[in-house]
PDB file of N, CA and C in Angstrom:
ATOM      1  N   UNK A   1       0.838  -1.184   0.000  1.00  0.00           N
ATOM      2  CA  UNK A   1       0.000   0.000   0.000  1.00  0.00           C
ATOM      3  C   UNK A   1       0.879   1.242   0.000  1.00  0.00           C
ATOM      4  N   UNK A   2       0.474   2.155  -1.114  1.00  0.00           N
ATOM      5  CA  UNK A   2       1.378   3.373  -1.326  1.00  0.00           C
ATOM      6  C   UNK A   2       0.548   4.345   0.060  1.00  0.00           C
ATOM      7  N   UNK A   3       1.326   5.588   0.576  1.00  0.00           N
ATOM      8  CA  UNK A   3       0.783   6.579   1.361  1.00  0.00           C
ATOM      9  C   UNK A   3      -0.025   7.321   0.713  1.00  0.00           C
ATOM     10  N   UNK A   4      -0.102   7.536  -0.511  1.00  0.00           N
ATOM     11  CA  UNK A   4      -0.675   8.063  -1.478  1.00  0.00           C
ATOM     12  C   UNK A   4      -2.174   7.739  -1.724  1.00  0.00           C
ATOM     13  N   UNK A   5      -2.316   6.113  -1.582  1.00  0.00           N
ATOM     14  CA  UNK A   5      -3.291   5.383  -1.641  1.00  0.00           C
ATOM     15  C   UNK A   5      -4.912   6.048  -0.889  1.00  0.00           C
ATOM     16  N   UNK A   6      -6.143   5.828  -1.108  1.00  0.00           N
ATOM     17  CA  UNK A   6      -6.804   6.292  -0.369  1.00  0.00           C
ATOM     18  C   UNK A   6      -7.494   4.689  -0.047  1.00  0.00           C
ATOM     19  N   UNK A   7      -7.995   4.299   0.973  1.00  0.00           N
ATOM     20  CA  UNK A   7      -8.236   2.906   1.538  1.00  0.00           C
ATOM     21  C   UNK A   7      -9.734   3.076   1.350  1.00  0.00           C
ATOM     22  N   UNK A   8     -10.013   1.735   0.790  1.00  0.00           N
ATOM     23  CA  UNK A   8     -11.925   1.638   0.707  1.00  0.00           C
ATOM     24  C   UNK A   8     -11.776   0.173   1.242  1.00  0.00           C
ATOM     25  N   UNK A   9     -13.078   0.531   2.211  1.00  0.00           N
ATOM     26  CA  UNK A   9     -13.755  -1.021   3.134  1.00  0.00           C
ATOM     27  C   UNK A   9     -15.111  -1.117   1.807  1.00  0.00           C
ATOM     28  N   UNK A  10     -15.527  -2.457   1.246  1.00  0.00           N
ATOM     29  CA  UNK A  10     -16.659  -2.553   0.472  1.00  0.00           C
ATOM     30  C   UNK A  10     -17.403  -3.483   1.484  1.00  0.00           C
ATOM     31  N   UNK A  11     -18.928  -2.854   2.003  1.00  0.00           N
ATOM     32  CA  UNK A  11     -20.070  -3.493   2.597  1.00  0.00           C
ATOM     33  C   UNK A  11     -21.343  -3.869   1.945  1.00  0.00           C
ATOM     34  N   UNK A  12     -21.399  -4.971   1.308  1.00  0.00           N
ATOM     35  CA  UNK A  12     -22.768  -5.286   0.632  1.00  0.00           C
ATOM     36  C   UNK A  12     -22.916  -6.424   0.916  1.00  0.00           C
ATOM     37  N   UNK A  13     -23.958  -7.389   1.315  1.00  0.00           N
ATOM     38  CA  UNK A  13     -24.497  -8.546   0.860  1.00  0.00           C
ATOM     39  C   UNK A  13     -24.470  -9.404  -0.380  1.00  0.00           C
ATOM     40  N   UNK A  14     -24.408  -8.853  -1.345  1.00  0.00           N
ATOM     41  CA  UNK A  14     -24.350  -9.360  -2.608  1.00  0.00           C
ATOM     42  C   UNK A  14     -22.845  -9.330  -3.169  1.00  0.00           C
ATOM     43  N   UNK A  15     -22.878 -11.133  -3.139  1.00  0.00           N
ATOM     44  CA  UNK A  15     -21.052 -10.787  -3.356  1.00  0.00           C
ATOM     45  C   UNK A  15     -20.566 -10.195  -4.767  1.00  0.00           C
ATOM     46  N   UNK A  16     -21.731 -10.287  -6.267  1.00  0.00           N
ATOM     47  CA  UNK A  16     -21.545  -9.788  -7.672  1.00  0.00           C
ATOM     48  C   UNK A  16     -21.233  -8.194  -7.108  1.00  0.00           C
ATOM     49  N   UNK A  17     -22.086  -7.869  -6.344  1.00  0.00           N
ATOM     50  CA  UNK A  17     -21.598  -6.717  -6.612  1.00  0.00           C
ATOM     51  C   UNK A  17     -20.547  -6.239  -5.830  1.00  0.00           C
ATOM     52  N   UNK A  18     -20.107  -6.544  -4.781  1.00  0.00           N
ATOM     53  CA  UNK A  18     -19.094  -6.499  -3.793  1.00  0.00           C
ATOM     54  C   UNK A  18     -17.984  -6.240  -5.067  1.00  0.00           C
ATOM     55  N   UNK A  19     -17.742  -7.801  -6.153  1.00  0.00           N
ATOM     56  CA  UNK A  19     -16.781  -7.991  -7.004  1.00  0.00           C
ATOM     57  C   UNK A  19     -17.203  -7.027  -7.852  1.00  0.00           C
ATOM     58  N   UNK A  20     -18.414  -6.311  -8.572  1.00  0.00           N
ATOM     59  CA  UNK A  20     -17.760  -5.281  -9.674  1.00  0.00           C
ATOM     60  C   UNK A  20     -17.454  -4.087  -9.535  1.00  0.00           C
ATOM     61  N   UNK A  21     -17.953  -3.361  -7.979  1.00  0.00           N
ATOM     62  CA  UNK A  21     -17.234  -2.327  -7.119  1.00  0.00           C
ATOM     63  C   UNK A  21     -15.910  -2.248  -7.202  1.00  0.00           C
ATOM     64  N   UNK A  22     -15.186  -3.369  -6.807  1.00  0.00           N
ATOM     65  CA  UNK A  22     -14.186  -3.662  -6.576  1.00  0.00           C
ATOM     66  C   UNK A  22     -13.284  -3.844  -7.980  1.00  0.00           C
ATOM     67  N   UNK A  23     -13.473  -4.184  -8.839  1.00  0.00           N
ATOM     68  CA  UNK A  23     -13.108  -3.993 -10.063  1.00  0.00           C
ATOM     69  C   UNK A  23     -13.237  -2.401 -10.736  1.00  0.00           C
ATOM     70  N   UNK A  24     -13.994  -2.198 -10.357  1.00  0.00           N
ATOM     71  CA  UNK A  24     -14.315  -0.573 -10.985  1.00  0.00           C
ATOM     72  C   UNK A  24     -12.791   0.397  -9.872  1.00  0.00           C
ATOM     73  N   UNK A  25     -13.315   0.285  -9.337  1.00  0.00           N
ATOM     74  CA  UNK A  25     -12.505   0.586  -8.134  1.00  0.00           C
ATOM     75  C   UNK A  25     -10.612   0.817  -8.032  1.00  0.00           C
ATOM     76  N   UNK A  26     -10.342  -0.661  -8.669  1.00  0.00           N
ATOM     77  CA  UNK A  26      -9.235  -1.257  -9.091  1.00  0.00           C
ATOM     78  C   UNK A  26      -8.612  -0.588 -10.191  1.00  0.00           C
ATOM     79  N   UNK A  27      -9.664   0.469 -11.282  1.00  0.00           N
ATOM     80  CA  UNK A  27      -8.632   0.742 -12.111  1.00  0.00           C
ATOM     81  C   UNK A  27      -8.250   2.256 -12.074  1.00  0.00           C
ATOM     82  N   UNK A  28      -8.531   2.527 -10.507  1.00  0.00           N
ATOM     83  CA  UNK A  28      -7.966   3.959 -10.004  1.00  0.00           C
ATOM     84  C   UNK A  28      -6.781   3.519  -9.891  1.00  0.00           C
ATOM     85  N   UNK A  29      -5.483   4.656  -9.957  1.00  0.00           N
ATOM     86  CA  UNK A  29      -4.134   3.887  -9.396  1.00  0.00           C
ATOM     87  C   UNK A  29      -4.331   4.180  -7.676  1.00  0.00           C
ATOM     88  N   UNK A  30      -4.941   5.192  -7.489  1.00  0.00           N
ATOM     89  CA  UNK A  30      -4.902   6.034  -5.753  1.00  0.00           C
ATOM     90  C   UNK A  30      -6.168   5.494  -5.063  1.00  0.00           C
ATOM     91  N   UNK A  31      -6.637   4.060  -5.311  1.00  0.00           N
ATOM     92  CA  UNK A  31      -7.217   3.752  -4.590  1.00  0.00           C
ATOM     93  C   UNK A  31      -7.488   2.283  -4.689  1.00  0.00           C
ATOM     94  N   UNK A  32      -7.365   1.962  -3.220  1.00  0.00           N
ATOM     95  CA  UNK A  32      -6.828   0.434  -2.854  1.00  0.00           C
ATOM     96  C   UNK A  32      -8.384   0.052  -1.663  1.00  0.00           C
ATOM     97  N   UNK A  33      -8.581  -0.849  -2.541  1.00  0.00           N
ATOM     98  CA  UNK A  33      -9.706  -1.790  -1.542  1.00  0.00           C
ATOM     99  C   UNK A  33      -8.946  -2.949  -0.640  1.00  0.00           C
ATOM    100  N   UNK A  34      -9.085  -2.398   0.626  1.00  0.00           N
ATOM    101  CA  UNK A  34      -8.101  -3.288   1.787  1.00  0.00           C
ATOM    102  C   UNK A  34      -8.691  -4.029   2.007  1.00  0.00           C
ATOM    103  N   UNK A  35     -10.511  -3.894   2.281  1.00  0.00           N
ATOM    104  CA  UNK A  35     -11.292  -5.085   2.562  1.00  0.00           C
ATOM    105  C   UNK A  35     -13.186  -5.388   2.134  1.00  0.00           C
ATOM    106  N   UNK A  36     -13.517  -6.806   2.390  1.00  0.00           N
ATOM    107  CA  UNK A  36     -14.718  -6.070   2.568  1.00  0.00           C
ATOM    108  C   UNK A  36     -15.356  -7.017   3.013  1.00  0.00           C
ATOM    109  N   UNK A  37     -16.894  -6.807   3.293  1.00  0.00           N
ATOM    110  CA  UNK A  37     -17.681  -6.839   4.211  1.00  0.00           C
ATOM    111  C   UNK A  37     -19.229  -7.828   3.894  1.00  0.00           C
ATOM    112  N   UNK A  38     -19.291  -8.801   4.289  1.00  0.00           N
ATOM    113  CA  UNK A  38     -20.918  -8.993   3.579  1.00  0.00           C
ATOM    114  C   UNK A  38     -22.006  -8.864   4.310  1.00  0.00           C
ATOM    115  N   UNK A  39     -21.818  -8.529   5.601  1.00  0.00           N
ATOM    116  CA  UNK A  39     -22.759  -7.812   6.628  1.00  0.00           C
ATOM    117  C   UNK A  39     -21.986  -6.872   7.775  1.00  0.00           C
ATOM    118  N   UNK A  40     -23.373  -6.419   8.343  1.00  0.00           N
ATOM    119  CA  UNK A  40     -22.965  -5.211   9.458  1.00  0.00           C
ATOM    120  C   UNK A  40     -22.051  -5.547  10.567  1.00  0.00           C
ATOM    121  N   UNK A  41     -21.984  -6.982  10.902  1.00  0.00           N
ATOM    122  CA  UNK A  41     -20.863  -7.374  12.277  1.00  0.00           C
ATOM    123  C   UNK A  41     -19.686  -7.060  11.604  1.00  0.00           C
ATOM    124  N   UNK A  42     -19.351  -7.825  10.079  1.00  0.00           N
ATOM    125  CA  UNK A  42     -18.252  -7.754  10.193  1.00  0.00           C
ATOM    126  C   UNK A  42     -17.820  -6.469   9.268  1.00  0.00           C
ATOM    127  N   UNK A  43     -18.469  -5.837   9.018  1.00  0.00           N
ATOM    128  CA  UNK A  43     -18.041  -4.561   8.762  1.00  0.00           C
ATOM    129  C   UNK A  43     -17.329  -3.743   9.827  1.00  0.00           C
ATOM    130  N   UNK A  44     -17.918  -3.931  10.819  1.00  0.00           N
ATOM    131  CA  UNK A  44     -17.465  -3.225  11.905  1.00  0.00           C
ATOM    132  C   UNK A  44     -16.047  -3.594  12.607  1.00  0.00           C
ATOM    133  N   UNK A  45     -15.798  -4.996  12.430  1.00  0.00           N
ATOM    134  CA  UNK A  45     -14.784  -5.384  13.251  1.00  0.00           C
ATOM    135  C   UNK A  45     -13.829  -5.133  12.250  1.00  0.00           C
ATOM    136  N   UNK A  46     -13.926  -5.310  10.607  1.00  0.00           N
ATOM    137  CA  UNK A  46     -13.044  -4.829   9.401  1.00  0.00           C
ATOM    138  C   UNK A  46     -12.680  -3.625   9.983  1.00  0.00           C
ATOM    139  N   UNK A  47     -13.641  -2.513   9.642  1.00  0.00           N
ATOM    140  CA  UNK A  47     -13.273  -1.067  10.137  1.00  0.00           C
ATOM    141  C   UNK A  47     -12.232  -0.642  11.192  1.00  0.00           C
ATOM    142  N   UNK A  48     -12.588  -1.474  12.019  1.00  0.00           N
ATOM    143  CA  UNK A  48     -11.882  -1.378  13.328  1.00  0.00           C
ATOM    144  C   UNK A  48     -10.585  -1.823  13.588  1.00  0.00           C
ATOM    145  N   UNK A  49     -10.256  -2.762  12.509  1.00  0.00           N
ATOM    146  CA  UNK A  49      -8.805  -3.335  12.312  1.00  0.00           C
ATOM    147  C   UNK A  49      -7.909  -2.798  10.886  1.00  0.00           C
ATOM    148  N   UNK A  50      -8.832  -2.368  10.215  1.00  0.00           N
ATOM    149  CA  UNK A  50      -8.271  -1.528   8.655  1.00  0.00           C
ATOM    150  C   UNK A  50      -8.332  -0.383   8.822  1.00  0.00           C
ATOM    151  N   UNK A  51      -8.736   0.222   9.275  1.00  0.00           N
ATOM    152  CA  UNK A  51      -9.002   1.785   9.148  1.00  0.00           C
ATOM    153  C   UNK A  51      -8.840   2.369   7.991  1.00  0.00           C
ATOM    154  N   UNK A  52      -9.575   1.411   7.084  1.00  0.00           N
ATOM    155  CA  UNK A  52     -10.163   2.850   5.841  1.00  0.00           C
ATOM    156  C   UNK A  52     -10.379   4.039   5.915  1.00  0.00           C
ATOM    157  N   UNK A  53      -9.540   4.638   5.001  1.00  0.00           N
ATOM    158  CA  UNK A  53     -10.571   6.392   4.342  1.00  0.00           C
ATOM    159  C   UNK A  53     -11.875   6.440   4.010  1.00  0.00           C
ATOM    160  N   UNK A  54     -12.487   5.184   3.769  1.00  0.00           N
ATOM    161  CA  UNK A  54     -13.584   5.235   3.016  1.00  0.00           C
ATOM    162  C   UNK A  54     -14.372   4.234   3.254  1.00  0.00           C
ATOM    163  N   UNK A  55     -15.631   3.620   3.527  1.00  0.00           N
ATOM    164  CA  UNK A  55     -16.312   2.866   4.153  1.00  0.00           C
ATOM    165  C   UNK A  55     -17.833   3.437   2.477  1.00  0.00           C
ATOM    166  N   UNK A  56     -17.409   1.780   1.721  1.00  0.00           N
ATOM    167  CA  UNK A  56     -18.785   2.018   0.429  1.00  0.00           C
ATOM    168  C   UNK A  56     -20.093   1.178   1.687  1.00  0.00           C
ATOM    169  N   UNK A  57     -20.818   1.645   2.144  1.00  0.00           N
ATOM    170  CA  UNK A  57     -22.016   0.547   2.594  1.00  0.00           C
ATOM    171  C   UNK A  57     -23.177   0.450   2.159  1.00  0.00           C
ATOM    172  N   UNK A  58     -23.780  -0.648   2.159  1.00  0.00           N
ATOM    173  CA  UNK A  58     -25.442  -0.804   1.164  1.00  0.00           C
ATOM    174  C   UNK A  58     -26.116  -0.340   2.390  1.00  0.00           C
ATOM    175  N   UNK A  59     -27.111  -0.253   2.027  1.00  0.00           N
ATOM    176  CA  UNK A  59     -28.464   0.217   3.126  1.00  0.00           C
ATOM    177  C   UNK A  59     -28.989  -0.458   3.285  1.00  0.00           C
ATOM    178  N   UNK A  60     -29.909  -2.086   2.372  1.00  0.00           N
ATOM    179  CA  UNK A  60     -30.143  -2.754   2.660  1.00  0.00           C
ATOM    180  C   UNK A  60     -29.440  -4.203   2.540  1.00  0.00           C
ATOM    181  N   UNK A  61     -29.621  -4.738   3.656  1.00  0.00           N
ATOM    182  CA  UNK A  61     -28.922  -5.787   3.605  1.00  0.00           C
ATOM    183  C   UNK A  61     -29.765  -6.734   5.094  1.00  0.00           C
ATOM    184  N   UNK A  62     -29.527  -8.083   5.038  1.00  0.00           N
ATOM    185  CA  UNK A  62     -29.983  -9.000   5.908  1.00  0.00           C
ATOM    186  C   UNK A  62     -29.516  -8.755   7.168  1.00  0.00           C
ATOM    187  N   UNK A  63     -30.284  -9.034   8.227  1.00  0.00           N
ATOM    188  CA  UNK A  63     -29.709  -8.616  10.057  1.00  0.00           C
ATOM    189  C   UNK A  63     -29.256  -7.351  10.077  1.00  0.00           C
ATOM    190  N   UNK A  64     -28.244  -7.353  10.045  1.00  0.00           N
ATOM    191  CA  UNK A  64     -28.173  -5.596  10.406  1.00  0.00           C
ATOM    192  C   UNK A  64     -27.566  -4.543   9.304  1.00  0.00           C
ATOM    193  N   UNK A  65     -29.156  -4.030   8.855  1.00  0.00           N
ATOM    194  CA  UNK A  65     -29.250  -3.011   7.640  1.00  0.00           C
ATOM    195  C   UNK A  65     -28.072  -1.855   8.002  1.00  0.00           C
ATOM    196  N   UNK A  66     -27.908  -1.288   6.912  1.00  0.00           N
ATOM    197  CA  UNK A  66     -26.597  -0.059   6.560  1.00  0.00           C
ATOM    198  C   UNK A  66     -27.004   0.925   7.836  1.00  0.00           C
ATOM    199  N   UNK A  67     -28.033   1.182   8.097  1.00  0.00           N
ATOM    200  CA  UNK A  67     -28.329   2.539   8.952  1.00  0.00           C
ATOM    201  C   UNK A  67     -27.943   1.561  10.890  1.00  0.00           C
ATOM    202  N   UNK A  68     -28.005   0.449  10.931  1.00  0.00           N
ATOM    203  CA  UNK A  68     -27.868  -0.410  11.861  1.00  0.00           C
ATOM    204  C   UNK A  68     -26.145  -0.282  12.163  1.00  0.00           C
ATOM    205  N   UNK A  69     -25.527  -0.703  11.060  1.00  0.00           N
ATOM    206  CA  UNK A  69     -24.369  -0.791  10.764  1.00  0.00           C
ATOM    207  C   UNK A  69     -23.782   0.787  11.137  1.00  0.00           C
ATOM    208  N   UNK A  70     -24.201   1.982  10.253  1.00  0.00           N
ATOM    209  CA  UNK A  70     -24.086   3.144  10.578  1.00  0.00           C
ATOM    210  C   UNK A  70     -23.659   3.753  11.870  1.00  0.00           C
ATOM    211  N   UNK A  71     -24.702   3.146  12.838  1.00  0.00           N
ATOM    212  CA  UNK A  71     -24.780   3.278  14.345  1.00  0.00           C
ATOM    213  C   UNK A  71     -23.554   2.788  14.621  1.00  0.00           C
ATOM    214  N   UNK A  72     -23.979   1.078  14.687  1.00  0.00           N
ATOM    215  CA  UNK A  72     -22.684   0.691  15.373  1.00  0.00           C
ATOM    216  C   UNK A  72     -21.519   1.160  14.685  1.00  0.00           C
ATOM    217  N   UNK A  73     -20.716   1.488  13.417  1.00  0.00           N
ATOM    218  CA  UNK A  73     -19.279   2.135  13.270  1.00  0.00           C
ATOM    219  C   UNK A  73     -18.805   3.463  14.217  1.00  0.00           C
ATOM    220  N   UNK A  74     -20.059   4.084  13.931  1.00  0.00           N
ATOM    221  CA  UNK A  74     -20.001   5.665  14.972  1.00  0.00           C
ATOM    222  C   UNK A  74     -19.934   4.933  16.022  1.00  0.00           C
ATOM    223  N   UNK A  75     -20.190   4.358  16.901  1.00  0.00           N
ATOM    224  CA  UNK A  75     -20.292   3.930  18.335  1.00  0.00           C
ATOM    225  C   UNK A  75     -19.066   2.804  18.700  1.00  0.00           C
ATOM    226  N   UNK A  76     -18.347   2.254  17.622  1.00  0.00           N
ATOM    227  CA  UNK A  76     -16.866   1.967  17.577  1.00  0.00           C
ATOM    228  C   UNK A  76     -15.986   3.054  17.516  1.00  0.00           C
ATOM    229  N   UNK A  77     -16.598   4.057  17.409  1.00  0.00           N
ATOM    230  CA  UNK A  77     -15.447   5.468  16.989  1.00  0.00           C
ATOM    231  C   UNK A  77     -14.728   4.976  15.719  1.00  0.00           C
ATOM    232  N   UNK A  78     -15.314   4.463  14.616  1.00  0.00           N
ATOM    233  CA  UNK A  78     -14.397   4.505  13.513  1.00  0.00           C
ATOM    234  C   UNK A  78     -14.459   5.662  12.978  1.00  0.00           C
ATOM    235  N   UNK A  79     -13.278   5.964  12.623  1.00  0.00           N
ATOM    236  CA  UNK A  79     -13.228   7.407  11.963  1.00  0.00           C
ATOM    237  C   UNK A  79     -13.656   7.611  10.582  1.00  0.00           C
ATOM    238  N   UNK A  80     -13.917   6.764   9.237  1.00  0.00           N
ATOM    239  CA  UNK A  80     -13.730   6.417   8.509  1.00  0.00           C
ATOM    240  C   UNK A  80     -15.104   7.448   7.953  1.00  0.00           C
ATOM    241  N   UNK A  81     -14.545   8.066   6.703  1.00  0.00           N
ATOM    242  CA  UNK A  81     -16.056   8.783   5.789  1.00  0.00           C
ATOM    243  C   UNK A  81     -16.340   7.540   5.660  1.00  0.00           C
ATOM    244  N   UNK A  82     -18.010   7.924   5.776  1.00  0.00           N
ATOM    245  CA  UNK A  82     -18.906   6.002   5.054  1.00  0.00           C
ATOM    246  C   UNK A  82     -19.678   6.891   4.355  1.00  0.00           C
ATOM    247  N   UNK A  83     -20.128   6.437   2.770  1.00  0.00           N
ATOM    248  CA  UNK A  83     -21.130   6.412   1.699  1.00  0.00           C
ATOM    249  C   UNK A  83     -22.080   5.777   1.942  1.00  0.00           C
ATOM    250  N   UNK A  84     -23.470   5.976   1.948  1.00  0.00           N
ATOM    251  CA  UNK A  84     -24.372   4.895   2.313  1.00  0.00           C
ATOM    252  C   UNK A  84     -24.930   4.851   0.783  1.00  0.00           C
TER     253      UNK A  84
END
């Protein structure tokens, strides 16, 4: 990972799209997908151990929806901008 780099966590349920995010994504040079996520637990514990610049999250998703997820990152103190 360059310093240069800007870090994206990807949070969706749907792994197609997880993968064409992540491909789209891929043909920035300044931006590196460190991890990602297929629900709200482990989004959070990702966040919390990656510390992304950038947090992509779906809104809906199974057990704990994006605005669920939302909560709990703020209430981990992740610092991370999140896109909903």
């Amino acid at each position: 990972m360059s310093e240069s780099n800007n870090t994206v966590l990807l949070v969706d349920d749907h792994p197609l799209l997880r993968k064409g995010v992540r491909q789209l994504l891929e043909l920035e040079s300044d931006i590196e997908v460190v991890g990602e996520a297929a629900n709200g637990a482990d989004a959070v514990v990702q966040a919390a151990e990656l510390d992304p610049d950038l947090i992509l999250l779906d809104l809906s998703m199974k057990g704990m929806d994006g605005i669920e997820t939302l909560l709990a990152l703020r209430q981990a103190e992740v610092s991370s901008r999140i896109v909903v």
